[in-house]
Protein backbone atom coordinates (compact mmCIF):
# COMPACT_ATOMS: atom_id res chain seq x y z
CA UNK A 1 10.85 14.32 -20.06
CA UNK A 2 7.40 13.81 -20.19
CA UNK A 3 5.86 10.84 -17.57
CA UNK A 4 2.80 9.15 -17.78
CA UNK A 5 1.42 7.53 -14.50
CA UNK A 6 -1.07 4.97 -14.86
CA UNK A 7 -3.05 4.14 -12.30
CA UNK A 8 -6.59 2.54 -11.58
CA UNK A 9 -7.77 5.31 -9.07
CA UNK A 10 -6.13 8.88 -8.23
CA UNK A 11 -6.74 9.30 -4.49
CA UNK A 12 -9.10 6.47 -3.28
CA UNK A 13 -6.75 3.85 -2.03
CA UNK A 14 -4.12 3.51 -0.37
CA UNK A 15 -1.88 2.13 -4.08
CA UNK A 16 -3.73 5.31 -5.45
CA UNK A 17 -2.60 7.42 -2.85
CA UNK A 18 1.01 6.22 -3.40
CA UNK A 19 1.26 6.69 -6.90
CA UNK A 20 -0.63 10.10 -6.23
CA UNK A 21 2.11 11.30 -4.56
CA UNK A 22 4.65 10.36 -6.94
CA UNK A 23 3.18 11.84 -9.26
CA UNK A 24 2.30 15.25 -7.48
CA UNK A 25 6.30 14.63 -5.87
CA UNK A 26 7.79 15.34 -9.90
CA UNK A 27 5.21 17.95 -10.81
CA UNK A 28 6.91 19.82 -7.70
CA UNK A 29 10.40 18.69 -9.18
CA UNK A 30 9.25 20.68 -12.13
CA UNK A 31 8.76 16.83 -14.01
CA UNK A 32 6.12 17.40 -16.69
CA UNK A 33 4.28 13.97 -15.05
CA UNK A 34 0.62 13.41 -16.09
CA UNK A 35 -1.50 10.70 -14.51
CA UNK A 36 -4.36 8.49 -16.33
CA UNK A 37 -7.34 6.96 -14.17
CA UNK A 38 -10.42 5.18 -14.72
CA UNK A 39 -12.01 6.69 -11.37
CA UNK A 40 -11.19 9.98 -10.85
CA UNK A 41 -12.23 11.20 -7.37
CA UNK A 42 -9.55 14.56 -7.70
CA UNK A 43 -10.19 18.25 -9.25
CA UNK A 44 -5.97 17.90 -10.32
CA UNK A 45 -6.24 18.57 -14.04
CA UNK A 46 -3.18 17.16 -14.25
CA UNK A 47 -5.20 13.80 -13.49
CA UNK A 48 -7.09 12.54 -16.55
CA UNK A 49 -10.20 10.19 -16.01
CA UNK A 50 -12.57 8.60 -18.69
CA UNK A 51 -13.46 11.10 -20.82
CA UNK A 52 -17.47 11.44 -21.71
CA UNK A 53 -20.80 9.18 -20.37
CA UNK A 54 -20.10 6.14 -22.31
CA UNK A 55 -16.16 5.61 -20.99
CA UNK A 56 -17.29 6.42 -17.18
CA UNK A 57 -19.83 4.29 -17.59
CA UNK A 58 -17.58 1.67 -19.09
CA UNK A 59 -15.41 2.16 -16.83
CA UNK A 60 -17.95 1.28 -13.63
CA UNK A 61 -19.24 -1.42 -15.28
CA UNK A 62 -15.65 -3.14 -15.95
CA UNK A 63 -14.93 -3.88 -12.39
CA UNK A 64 -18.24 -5.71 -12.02
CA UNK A 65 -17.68 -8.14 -14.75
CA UNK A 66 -13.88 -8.86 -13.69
CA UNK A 67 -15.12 -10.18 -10.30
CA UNK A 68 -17.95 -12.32 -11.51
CA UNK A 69 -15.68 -13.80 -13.35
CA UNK A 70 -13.80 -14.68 -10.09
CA UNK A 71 -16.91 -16.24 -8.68
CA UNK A 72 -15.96 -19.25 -9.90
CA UNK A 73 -13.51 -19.52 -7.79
CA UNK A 74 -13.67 -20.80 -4.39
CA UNK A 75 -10.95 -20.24 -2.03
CA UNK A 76 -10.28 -19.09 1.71
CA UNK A 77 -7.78 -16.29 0.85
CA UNK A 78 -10.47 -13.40 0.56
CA UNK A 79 -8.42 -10.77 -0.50
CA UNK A 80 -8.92 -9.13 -4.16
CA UNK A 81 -8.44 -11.28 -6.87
CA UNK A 82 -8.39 -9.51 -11.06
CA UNK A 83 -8.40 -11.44 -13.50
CA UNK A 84 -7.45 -8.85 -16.07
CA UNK A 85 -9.51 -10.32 -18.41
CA UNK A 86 -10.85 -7.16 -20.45
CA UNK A 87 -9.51 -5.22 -23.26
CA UNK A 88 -9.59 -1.32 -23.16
CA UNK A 89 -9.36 1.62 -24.71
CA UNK A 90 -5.84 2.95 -23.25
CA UNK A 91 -3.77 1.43 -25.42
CA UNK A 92 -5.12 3.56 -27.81
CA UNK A 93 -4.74 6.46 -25.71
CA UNK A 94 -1.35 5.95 -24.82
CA UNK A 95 -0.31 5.59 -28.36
CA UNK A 96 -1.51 9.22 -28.73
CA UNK A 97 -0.26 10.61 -25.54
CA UNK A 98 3.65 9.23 -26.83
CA UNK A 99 4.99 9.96 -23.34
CA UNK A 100 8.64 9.15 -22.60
CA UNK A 101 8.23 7.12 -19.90
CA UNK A 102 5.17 5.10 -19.39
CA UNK A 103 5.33 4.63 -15.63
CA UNK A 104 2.66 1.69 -14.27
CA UNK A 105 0.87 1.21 -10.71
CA UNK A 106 -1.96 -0.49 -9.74
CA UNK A 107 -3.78 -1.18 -12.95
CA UNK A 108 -6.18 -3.86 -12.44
CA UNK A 109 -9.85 -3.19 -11.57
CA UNK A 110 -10.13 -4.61 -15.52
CA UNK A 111 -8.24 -1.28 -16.46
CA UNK A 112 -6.07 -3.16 -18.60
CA UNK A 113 -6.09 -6.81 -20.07
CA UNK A 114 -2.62 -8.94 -19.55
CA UNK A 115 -2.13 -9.22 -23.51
CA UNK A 116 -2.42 -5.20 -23.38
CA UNK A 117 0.24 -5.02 -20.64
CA UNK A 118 2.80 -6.90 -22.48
CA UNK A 119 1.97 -5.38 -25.92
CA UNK A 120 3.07 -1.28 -24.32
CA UNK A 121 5.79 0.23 -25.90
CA UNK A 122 8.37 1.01 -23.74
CA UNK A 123 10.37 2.32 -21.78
CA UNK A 124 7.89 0.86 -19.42
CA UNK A 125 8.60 1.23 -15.17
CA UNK A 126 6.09 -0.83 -12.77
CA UNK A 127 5.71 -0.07 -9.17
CA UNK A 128 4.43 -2.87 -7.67
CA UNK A 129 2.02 -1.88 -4.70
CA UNK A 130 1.49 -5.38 -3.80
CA UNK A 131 1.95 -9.30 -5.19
CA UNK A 132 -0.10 -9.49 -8.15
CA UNK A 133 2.48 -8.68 -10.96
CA UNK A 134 3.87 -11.85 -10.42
CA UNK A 135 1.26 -13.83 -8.87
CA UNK A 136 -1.93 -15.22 -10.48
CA UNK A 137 -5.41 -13.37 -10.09
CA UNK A 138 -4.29 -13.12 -6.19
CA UNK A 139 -2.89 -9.52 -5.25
CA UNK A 140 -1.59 -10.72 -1.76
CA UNK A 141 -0.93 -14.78 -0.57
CA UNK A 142 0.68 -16.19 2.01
CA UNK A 143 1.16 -19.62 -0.75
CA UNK A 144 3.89 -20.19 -2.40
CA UNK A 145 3.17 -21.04 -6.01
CA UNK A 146 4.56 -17.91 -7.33
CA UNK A 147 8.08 -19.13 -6.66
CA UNK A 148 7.48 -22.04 -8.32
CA UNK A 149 4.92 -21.78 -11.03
CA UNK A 150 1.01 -22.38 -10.77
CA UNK A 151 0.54 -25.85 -11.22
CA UNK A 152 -2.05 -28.46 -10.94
CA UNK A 153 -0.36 -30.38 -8.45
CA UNK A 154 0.55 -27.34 -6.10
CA UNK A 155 -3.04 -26.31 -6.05
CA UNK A 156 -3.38 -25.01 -1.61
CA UNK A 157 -5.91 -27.16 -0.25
CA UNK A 158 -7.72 -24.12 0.66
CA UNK A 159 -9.14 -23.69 -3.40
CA UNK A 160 -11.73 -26.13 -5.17
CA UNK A 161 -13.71 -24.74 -8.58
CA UNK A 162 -12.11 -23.15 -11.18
CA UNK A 163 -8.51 -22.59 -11.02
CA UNK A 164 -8.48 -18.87 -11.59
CA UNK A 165 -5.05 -18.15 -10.18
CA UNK A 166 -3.32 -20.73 -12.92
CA UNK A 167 -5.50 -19.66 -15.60
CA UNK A 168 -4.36 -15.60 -14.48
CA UNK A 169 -0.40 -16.23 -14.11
CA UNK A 170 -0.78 -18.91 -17.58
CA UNK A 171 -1.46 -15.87 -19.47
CA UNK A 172 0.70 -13.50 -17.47
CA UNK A 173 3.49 -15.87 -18.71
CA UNK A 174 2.73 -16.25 -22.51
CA UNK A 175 1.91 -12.70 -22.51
CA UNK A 176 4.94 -10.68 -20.78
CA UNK A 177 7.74 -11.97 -22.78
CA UNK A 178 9.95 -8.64 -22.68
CA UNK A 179 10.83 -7.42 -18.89
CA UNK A 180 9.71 -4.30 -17.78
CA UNK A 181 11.57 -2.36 -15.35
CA UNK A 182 10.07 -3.31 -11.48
CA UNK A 183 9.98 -0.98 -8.68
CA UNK A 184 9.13 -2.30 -5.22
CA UNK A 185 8.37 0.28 -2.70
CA UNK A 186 9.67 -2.26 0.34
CA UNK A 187 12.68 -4.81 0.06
CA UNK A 188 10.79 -7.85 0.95
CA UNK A 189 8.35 -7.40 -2.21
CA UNK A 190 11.36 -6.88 -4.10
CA UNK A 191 12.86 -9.79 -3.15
CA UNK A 192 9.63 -11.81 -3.86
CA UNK A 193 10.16 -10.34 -7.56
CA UNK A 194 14.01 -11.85 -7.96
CA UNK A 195 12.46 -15.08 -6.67
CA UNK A 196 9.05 -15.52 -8.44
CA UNK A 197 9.54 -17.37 -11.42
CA UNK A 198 7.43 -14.67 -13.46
CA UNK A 199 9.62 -11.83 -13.15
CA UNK A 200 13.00 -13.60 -12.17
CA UNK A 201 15.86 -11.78 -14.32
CA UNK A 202 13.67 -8.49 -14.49
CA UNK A 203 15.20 -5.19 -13.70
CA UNK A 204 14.03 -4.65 -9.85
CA UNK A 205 14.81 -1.45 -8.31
CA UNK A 206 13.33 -1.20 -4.09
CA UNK A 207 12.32 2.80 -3.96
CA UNK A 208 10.23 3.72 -0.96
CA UNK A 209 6.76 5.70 -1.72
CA UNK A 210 7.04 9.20 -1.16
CA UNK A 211 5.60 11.52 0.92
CA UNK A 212 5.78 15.51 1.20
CA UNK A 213 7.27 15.50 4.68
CA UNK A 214 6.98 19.44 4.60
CA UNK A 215 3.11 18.85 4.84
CA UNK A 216 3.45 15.60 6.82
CA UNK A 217 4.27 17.06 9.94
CA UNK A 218 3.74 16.86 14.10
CA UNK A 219 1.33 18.67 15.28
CA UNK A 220 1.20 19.40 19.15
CA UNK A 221 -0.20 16.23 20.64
CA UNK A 222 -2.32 18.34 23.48
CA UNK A 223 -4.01 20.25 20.54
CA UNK A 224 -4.46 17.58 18.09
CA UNK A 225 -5.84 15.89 20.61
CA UNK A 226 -8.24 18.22 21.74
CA UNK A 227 -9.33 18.85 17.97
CA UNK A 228 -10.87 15.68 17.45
CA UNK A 229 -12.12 15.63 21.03
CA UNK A 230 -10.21 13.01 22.54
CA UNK A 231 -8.52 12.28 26.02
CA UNK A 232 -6.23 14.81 27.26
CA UNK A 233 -4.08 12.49 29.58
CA UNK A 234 -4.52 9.19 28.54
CA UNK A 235 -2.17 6.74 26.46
CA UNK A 236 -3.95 6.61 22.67
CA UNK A 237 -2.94 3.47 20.69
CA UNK A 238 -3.60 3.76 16.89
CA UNK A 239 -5.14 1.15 14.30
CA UNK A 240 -5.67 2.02 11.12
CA UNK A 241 -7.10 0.04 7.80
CA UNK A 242 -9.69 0.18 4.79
CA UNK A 243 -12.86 -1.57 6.37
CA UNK A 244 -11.71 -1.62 9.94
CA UNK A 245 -10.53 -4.68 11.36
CA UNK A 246 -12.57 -6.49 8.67
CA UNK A 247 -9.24 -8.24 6.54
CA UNK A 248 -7.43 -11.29 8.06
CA UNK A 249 -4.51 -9.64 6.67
CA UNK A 250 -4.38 -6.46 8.37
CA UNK A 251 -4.44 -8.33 11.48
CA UNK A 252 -7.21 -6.91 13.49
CA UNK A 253 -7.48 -10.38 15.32
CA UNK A 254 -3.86 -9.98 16.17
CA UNK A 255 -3.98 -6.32 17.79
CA UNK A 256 -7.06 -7.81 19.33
CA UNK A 257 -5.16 -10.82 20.99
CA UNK A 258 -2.66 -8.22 21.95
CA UNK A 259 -4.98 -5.89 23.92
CA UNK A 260 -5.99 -9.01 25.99
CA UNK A 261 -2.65 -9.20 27.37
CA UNK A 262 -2.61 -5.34 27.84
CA UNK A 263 -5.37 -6.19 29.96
CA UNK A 264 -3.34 -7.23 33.13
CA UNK A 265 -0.61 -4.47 32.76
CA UNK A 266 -2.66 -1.76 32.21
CA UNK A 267 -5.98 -0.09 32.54
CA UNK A 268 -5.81 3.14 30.72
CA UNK A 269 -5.00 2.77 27.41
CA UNK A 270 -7.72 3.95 24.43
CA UNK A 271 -8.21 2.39 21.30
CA UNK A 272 -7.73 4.75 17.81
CA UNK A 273 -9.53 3.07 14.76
CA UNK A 274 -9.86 5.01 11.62
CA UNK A 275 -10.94 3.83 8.49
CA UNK A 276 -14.39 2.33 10.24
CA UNK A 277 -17.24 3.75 11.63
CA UNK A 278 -18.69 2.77 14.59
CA UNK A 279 -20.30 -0.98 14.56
CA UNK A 280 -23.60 -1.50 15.13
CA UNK A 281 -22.14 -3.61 17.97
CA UNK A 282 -19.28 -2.91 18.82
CA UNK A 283 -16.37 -5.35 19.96
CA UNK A 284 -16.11 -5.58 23.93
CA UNK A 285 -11.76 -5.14 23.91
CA UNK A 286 -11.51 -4.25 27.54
CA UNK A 287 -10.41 -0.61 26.46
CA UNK A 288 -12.40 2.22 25.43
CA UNK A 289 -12.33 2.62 21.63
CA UNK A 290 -12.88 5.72 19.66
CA UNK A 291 -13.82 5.09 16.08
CA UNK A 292 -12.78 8.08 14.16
CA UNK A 293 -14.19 6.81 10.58
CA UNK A 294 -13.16 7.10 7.03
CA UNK A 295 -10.41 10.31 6.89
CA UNK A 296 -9.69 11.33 3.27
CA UNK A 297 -8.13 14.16 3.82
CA UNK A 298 -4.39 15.04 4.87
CA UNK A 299 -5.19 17.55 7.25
CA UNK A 300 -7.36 15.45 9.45
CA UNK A 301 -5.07 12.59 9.25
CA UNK A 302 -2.13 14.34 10.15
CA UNK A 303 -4.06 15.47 13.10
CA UNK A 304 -4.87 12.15 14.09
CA UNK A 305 -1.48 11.07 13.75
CA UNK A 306 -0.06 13.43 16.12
CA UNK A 307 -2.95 13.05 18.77
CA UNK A 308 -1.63 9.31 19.15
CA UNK A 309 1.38 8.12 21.53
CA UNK A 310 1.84 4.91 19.38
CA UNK A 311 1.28 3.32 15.90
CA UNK A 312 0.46 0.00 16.01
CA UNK A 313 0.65 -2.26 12.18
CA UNK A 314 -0.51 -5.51 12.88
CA UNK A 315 -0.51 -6.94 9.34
CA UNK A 316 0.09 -10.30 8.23
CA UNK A 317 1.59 -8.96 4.91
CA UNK A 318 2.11 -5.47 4.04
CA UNK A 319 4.21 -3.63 1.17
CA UNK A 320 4.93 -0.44 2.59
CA UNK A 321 1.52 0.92 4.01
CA UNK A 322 0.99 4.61 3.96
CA UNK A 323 0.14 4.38 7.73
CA UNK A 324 3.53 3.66 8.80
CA UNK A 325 5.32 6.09 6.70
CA UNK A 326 2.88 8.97 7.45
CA UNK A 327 2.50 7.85 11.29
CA UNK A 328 6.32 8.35 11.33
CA UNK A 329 6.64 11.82 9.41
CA UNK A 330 4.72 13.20 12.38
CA UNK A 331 6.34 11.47 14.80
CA UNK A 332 4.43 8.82 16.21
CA UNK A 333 6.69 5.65 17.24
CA UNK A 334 5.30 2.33 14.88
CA UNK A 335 4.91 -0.68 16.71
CA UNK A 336 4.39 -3.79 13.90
CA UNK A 337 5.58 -7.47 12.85
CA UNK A 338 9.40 -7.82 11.66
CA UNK A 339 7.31 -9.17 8.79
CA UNK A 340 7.01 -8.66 4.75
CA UNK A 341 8.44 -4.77 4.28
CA UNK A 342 7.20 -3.22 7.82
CA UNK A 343 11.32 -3.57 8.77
CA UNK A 344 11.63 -0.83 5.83
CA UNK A 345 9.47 1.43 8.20
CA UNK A 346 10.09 0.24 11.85
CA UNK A 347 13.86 0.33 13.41
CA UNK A 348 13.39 -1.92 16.26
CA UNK A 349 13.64 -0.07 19.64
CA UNK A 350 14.62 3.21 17.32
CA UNK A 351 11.37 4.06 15.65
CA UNK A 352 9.37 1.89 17.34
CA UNK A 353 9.39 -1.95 17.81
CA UNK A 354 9.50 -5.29 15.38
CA UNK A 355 7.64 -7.72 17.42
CA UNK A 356 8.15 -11.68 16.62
CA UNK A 357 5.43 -12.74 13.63
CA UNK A 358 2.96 -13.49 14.75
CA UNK A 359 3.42 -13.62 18.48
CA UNK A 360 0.42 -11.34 20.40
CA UNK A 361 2.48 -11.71 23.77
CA UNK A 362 5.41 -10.02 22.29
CA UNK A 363 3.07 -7.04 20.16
CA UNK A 364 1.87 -6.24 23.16
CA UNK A 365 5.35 -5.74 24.64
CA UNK A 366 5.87 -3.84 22.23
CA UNK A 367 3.11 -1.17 22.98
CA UNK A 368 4.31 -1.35 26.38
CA UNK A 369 7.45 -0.59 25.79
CA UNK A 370 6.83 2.21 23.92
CA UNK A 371 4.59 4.30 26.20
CA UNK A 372 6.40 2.58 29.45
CA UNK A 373 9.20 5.87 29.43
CA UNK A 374 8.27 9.21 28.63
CA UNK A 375 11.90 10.02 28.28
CA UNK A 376 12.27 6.91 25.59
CA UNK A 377 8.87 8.04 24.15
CA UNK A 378 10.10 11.46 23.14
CA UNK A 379 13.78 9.76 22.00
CA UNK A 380 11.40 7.54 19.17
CA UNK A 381 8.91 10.52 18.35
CA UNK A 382 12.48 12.57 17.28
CA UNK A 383 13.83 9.40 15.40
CA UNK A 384 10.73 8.71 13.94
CA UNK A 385 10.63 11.86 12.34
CA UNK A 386 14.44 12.35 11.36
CA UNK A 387 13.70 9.05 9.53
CA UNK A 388 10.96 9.73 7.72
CA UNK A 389 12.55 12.74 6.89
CA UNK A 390 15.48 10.92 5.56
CA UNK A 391 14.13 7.71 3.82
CA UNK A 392 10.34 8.93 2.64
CA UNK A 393 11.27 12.53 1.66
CA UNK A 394 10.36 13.90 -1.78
CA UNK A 395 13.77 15.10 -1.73
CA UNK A 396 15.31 11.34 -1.88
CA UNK A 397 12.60 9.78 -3.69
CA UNK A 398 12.42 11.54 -6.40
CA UNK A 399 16.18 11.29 -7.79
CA UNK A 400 16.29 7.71 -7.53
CA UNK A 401 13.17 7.27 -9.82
CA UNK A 402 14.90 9.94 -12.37
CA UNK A 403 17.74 7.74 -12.30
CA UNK A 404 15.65 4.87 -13.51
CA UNK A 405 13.63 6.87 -15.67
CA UNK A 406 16.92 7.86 -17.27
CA UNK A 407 18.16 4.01 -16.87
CA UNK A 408 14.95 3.30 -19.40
CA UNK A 409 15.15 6.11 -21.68
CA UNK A 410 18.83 5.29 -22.64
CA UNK A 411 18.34 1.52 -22.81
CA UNK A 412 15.66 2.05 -24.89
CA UNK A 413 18.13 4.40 -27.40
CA UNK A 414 20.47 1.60 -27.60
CA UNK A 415 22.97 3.25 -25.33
């Protein structure tokens, strides 16, 4: 069976770096998998990028013109928006390559237009890393129109100009007229699929991302710690996120409200933050904060990991972030939102704790409670790990997405 992974980026990312690991997860199944990319960052030959000047440089420039297009736009929700307005060269390519299963991820970044989506030849599988396969130009939003079709009387108050998002999910809808199979790595977003009106009656299957738990293991916390030069005795409390604390989704503000009420407990906690370097002026948060910077490699992360007594996910929305599954494969207890898919990673008061959304008062119980008992503290480390062993695990992830690779194949035959 020959699988070809499609992806925008190979390693950059954390959608990339899911969809990596699948990908790397069959080759190790002995899977002949194969991913395409339009930015290739890896040396994998088994990863294939533009080929030549012209495509890279086609491929840089593609990007550019899909978000001037969203310009017009003018809304409060800042996260990415794609438009998918391009065509491209892979359909071409892909009617070459004649793989048996032509396995999707995150594809926008103008890698492919919507009319090219709907015109692949199957069997097609999607794994949704976040909203926008059934959304409009939005990739996460905490509206509504999704369930109930873009309209232009259910417009959020929030938008004015051009209404990008109805003019996205108007074409989605035209275009996509036979269902692909959907893979969601978290329940929630799979739920969101059965009850968006653009993918309602698709084939939805919830498999977690996977994660080589072999690799993705503790370290000592007294030696991790001491490689990256951090407090010895000292409770460390982690926050992770591309840019920082930058997104209103990833909930810096939240963590930050959190920490305030920390403030009258406790005096010597530290604050983790990787993923940002250290501000020109830096946030006064009444704790000492080490900012660790962008990590791109495993090593370092699974170091980092390890060095910390607690995880702490403050997101508004979240899939399944890497941070939570990897935090937990080297046991680290997660402290998050019962929010979105983070209940697909946390077990309240087993792996960690599910604080109320959005309540501050009751996240930063939850970091108490974690580090309160050393005794409790090593009881979630061990669960943590057992269940990342046990729900992230190459070893389970990979047979459930042969069994809908199989699922595809046959309905495809006619069987």
């Amino acid at each position: 069976m020959i699988v070809q992974h499609i992806n925008y980026s190979d390693v950059s990312g954390g959608a990339a770096r899911a969809a990596y690991r699948i990908h790397q997860a069959l080759r190790r199944h002995q899977m002949d998998s194969l991913m395409g990319v339009d930015s290739k960052f890896s040396d994998d030959w088994s990863v294939q990028g533009p080929f030549g000047r012209f495509d890279k440089t086609l491929a840089r420039l593609r990007p550019v013109v899909g978000a001037a297009c969203v310009r017009f736009l003018k809304t409060n929700n800042a996260i990415l928006h794609s438009p998918a307005l391009l065509p491209s060269r892979w359909p071409t390519r892909l009617a070459n390559l004649k793989p048996d299963i032509l396995h999707l991820h995150w594809i926008c970044g103008e890698m492919l237009s919507i009319p090219e989506i709907g015109r692949l030849p199957g069997p097609v599988v999607w794994t949704l890393h976040d909203m926008w396969g059934f959304c409009g130009a939005e990739h996460y939003t905490e509206d509504f129109r999704w369930r109930e079709g873009y309209t232009r009387i259910n417009r959020p108050a929030y938008e004015s100009g051009l209404d990008i998002n109805r003019w996205v999910w108007e074409r989605k809808r035209k275009c996509w007229k036979k269902p692909f199979h959907i893979v969601t790595p978290s329940h929630w977003l799979g739920q969101c699929v059965r009850e968006s009106v653009l993918m309602r009656g698709w084939p939805v299957t919830v498999i977690p991302n996977a994660l080589n738990t072999d690799v993705w293991a503790p370290v000592e916390r007294l030696l991790a710690r001491q490689l990256l030069g951090l407090p010895q005795d000292e409770p460390l409390v982690l926050f992770g996120a591309m840019g920082g604390g930058q997104h209103r989704i990833k909930g810096f503000d939240l963590l930050r409200g959190a920490l305030a009420h920390l403030r009258d407990q406790r005096s010597d906690l530290h604050l983790l933050v990787f993923g940002q370097s250290t501000p020109r002026e830096p946030e006064e948060l009444g704790f000492p904060v080490h900012y660790l910077g962008h990590l791109h490699d495993d090593l370092s992360l699974r170091i980092l990991y390890s060095a910390a007594d607690v995880m702490v996910i403050p997101s508004r929305q979240d899939n399944l972030p890497n941070t939570g599954v990897e935090s937990l494969s080297c046991g680290t207890p997660v402290v998050a939102f019962d929010t979105c898919g983070l209940p697909d990673i946390v077990t309240h008061r087993v792996t960690g704790y599910l604080a109320r959304p959005f309540d501050t008062e009751d996240l930063a119980a939850g970091i108490e409670w974690v580090l309160a008992d050393s005794s409790r503290h090593e009881d979630l480390s061990r669960n943590a790990r057992t269940k990342a062993v046990e729900c992230f695990s190459e070893a389970v992830v990979v047979p459930q997405y042969l069994a809908v690779y199989e699922k595809g194949i046959a309905e495809q035959a006619g069987f």
